[in-house]
Protein backbone atom coordinates (compact mmCIF):
# COMPACT_ATOMS: atom_id res chain seq x y z
CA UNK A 1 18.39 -1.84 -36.02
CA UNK A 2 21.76 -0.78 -35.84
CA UNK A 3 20.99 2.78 -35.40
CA UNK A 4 18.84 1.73 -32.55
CA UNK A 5 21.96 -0.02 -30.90
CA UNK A 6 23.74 3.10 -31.17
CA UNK A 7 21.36 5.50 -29.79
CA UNK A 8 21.04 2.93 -26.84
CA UNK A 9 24.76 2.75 -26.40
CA UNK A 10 24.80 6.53 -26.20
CA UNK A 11 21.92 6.80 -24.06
CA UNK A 12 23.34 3.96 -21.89
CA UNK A 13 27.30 5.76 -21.57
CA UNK A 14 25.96 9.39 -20.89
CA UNK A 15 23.44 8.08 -18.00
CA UNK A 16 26.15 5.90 -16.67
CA UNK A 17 28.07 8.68 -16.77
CA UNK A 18 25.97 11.61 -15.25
CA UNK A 19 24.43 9.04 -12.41
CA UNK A 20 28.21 8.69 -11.04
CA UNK A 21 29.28 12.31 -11.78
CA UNK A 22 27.29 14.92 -11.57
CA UNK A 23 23.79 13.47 -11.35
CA UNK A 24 21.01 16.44 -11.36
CA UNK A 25 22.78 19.61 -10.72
CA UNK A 26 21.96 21.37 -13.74
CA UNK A 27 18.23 21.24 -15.68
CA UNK A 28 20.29 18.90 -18.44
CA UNK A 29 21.62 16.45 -16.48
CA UNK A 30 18.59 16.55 -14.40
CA UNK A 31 16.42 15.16 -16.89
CA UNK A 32 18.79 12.84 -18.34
CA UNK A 33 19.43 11.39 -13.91
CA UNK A 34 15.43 11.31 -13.53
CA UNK A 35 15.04 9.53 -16.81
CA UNK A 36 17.84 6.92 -16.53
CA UNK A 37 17.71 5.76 -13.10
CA UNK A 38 20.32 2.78 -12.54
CA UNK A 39 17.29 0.10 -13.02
CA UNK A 40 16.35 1.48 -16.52
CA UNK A 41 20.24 1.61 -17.34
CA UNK A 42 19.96 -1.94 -16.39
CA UNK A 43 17.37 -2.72 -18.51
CA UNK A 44 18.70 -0.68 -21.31
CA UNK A 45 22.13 -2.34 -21.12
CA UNK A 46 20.70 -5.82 -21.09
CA UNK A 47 18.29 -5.22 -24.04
CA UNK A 48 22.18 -3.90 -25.87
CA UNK A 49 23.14 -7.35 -25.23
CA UNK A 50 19.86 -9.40 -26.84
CA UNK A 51 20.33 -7.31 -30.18
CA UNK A 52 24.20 -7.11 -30.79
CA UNK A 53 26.16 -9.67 -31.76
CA UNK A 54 28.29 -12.17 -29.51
CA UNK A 55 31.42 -10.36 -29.88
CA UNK A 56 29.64 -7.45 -27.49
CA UNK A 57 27.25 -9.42 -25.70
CA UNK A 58 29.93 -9.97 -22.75
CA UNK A 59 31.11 -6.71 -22.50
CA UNK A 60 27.12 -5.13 -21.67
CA UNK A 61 26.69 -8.46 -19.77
CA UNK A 62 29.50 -7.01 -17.65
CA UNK A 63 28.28 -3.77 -17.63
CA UNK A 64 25.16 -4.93 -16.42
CA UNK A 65 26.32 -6.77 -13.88
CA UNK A 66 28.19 -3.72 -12.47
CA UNK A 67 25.50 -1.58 -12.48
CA UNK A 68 23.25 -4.00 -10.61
CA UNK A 69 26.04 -4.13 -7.88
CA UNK A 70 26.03 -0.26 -7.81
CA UNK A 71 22.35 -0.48 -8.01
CA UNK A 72 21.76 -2.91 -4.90
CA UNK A 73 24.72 -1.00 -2.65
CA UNK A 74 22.82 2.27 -3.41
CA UNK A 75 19.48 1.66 -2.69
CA UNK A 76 19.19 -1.57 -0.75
CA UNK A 77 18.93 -1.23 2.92
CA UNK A 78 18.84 -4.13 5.20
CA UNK A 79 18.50 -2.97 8.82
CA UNK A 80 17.17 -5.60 11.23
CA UNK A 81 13.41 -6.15 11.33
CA UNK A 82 12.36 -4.71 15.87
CA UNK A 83 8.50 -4.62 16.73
CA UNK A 84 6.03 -2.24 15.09
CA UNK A 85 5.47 -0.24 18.01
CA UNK A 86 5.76 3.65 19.21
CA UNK A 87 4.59 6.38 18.01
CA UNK A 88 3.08 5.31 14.20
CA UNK A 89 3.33 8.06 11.26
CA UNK A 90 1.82 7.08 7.58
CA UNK A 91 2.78 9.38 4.15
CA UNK A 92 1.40 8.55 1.02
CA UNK A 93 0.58 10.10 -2.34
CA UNK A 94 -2.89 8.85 -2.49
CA UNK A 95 -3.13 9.24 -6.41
CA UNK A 96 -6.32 11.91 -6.44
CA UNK A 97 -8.85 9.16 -6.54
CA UNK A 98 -7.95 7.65 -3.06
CA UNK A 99 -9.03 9.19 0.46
CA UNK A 100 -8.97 8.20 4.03
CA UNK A 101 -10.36 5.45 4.50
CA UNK A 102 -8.58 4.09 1.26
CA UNK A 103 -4.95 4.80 3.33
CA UNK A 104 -6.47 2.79 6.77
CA UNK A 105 -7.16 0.02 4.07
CA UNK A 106 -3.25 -0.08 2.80
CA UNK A 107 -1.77 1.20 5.74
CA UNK A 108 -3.97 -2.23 7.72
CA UNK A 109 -4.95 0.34 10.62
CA UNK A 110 -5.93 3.46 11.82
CA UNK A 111 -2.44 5.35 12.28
CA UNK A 112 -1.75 7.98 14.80
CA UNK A 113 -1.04 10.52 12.56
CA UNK A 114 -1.53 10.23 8.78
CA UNK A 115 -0.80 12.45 5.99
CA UNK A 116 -1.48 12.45 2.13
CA UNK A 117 -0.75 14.58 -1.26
CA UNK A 118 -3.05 14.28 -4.04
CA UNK A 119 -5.44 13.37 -1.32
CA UNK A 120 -9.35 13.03 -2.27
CA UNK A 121 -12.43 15.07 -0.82
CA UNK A 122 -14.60 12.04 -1.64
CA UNK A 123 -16.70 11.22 0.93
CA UNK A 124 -14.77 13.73 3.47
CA UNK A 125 -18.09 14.73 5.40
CA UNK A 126 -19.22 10.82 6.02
CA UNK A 127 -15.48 9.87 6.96
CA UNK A 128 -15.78 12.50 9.94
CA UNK A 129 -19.02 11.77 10.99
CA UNK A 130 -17.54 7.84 10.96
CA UNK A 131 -14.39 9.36 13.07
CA UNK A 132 -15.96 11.70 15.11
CA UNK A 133 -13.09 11.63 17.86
CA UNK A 134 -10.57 12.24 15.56
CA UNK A 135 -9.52 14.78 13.60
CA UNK A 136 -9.16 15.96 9.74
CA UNK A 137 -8.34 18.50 7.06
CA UNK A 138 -7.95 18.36 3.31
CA UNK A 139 -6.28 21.77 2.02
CA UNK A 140 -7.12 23.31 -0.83
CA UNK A 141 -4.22 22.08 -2.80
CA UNK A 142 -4.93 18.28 -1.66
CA UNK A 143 -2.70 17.79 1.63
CA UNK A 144 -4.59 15.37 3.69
CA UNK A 145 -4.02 15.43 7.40
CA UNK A 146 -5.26 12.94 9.73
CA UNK A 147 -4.52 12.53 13.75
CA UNK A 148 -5.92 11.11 16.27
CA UNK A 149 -4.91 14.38 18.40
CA UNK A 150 -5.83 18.06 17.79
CA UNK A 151 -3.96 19.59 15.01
CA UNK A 152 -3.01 23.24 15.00
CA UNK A 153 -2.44 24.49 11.39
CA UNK A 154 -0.10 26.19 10.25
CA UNK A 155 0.09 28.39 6.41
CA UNK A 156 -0.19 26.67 3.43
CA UNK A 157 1.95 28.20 0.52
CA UNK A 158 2.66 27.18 -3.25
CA UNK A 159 6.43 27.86 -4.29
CA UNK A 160 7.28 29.49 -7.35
CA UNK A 161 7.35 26.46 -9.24
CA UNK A 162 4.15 25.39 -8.27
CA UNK A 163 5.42 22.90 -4.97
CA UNK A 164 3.42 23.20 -2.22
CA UNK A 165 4.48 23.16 1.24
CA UNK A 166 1.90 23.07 4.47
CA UNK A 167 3.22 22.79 7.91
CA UNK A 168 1.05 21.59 11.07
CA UNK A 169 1.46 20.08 14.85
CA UNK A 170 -0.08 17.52 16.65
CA UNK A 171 1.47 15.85 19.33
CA UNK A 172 4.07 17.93 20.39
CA UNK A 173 5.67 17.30 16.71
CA UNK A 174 5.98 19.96 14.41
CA UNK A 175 4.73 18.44 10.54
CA UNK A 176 6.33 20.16 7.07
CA UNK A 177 4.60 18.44 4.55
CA UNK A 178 6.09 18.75 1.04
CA UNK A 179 4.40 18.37 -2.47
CA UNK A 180 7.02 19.03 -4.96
CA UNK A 181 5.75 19.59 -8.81
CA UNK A 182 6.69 16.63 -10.80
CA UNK A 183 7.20 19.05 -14.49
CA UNK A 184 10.17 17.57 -15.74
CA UNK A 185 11.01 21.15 -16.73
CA UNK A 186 10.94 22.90 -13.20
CA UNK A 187 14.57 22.96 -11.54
CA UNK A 188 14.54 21.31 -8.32
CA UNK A 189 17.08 23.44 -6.63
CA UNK A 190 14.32 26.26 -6.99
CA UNK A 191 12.33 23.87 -4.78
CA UNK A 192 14.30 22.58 -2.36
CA UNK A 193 15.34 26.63 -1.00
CA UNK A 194 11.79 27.07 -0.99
CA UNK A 195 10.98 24.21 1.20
CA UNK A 196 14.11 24.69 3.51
CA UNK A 197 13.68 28.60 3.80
CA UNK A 198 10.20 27.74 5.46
CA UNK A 199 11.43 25.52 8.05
CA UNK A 200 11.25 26.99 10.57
CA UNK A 201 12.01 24.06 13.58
CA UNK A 202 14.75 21.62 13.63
CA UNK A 203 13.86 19.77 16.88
CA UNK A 204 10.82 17.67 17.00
CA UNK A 205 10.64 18.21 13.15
CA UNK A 206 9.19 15.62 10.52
CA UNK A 207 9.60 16.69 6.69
CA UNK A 208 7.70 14.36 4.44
CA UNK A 209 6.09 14.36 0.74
CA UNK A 210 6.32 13.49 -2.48
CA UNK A 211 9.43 15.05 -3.56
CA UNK A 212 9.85 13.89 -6.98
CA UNK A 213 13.37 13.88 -6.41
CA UNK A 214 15.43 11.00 -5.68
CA UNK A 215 16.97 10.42 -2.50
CA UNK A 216 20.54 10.09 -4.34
CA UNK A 217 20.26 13.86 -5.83
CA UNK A 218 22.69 16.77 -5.19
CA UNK A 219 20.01 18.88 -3.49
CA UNK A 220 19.46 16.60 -1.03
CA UNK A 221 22.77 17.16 0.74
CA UNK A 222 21.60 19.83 3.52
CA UNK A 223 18.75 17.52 4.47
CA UNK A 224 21.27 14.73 4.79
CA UNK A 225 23.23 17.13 7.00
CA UNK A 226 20.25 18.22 9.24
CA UNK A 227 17.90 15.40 9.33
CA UNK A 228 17.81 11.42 9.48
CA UNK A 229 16.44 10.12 6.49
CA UNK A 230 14.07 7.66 8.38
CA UNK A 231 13.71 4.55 5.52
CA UNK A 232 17.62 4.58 5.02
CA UNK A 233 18.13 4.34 8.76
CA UNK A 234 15.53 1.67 9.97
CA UNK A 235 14.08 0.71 6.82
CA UNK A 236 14.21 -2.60 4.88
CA UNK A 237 14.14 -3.08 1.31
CA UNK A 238 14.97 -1.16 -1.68
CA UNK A 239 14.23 2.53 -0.98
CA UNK A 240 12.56 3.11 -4.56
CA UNK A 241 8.46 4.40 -3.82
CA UNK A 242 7.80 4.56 -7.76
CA UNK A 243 6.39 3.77 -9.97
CA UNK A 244 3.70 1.27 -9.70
CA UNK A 245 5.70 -1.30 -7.36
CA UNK A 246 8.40 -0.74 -9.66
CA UNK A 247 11.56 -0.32 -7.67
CA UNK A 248 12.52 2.59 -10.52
CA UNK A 249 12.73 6.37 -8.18
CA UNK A 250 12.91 6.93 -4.77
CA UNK A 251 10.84 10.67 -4.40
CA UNK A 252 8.59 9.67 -1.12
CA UNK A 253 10.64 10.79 1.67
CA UNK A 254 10.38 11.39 5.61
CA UNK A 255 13.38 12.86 7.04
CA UNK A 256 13.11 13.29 11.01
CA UNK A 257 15.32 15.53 13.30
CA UNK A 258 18.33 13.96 14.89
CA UNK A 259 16.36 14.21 18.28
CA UNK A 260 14.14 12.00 17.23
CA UNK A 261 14.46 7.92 17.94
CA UNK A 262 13.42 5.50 15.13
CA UNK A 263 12.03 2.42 15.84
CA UNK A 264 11.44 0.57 12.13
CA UNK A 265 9.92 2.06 8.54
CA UNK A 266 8.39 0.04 6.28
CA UNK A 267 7.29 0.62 2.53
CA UNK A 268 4.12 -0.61 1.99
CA UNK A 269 3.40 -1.80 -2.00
CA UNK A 270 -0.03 -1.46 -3.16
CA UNK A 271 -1.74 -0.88 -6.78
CA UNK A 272 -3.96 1.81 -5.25
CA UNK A 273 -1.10 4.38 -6.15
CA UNK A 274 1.73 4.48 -8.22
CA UNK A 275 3.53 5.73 -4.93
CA UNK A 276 3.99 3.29 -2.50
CA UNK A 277 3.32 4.03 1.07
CA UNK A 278 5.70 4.48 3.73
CA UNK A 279 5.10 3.84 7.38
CA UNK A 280 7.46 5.09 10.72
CA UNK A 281 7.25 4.42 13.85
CA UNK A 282 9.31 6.64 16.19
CA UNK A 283 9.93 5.64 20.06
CA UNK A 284 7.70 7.40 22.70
């Protein structure tokens, strides 16, 4: 038992330390930051204070505490609840098994415009024939697109560490969707160049995906510069979209160009996924 403590403890002061300091900007620390996100330091810290003695219960108590301040100021956002209206904009990883009709089901309507990664065939041909007006596609690497105006594809292309990146328009917007590789092993820094050397608009421009990289990391720091990050600016909530309802990583992400108006986002929890869903709707 006491060897357990002390691997905990260690655990516990090197995530504590690397979340505050330099988070994920080498493969090392990386693994350690996706690992030991601030709720499982929480957790960890809390389960320190159960199995020690009194003398050290108060001190992770405190440290516990701290971290669920830090937790709540990073990835809370309370922005005030406007009407769902404009122009409305669904992203979800759909899990493999799940298709379009499973994302009206979560999503409570038919979108405007609707995307998915790890997006199902099943039951592709019926679903048009029960849409005939609108319009669908289902790439080969399992980007759904849905709109209820013409889309005009654009290339799909897989990354050298196996992220995929497919960019479309409908509407007068121009779409970069983003399926990032979830290998523990593959740096993300490798990724993110890819996506942002084939971007080729900045007005008019949605990026969203599955990243499988949390919104706090180093490599988001250009996006940060160049785009909104839509759920931190009119979203409410904690920002996490895994795992399983589970506030525990935020890697679902739709970043919109600083023409663009917001009007709200909301994260929409279901047990269909272990992503939730996230749903924008910009002003017309």
């Amino acid at each position: 038992m006491k060897k357990l403590i002390f691997i905990l403890k260690i655990a516990i002061i090197i995530g504590i330390i690397i979340h505050f300091t330099i988070k994920d900007i080498v493969l090392l620390s990386a693994l350690i930051f996706y690992a030991l996100p601030l709720p499982v330091l929480i957790a960890s810290t809390l389960l320190v204070a159960f199995l020690t003695k009194k003398s050290s219960q108060k001190i992770a108590v405190i440290i516990a505490l701290f971290l669920s301040v830090m937790w709540i100021k990073e990835s809370y956002v309370s922005n005030a609840e406007v009407e769902k209206e404009g122009f409305e904009i669904v992203f979800w990883n759909a899990f493999h098994d799940r298709n379009f009709l499973d994302a009206f089901e979560v999503n409570g309507n038919i979108p405007d415009v609707l995307v998915l990664v790890e997006g199902s065939k099943k039951d592709l041909i019926s679903i048009k024939e029960k849409y005939p007006n609108y319009y669908f596609h289902v790439s080969k690497e399992e980007i759904g697109i849905f709109s209820k105006a013409p889309i005009e594809l654009g290339e799909e292309i897989i990354g050298e560490e196996n992220s995929t990146f497919l960019d479309f328009k409908t509407y007068g917007f121009n779409f970069y969707v983003v399926d990032i590789s979830a290998g523990v092993l593959k740096p993300r820094q490798k990724s993110m160049d890819f996506i942002r050397a084939n971007i080729s608009k900045n007005e008019r421009t949605i990026v969203l995906g599955d990243f499988n990289t949390p919104y706090e990391s180093v490599h988001f720091s250009s996006f940060k510069d160049t785009y909104v990050h839509a759920f931190s600016e009119k979203g409410k909530g904690f920002r996490e979209t895994w795992f399983w309802n589970i506030p525990l990583l935020s890697i679902d992400h739709i970043w919109v160009s600083k023409d663009l108006e917001i009007n709200q986002v909301e994260k929409i929890n279901t047990f269909k996924s272990d992503h939730s869903m996230l749903r924008m709707f910009l002003k017309k």
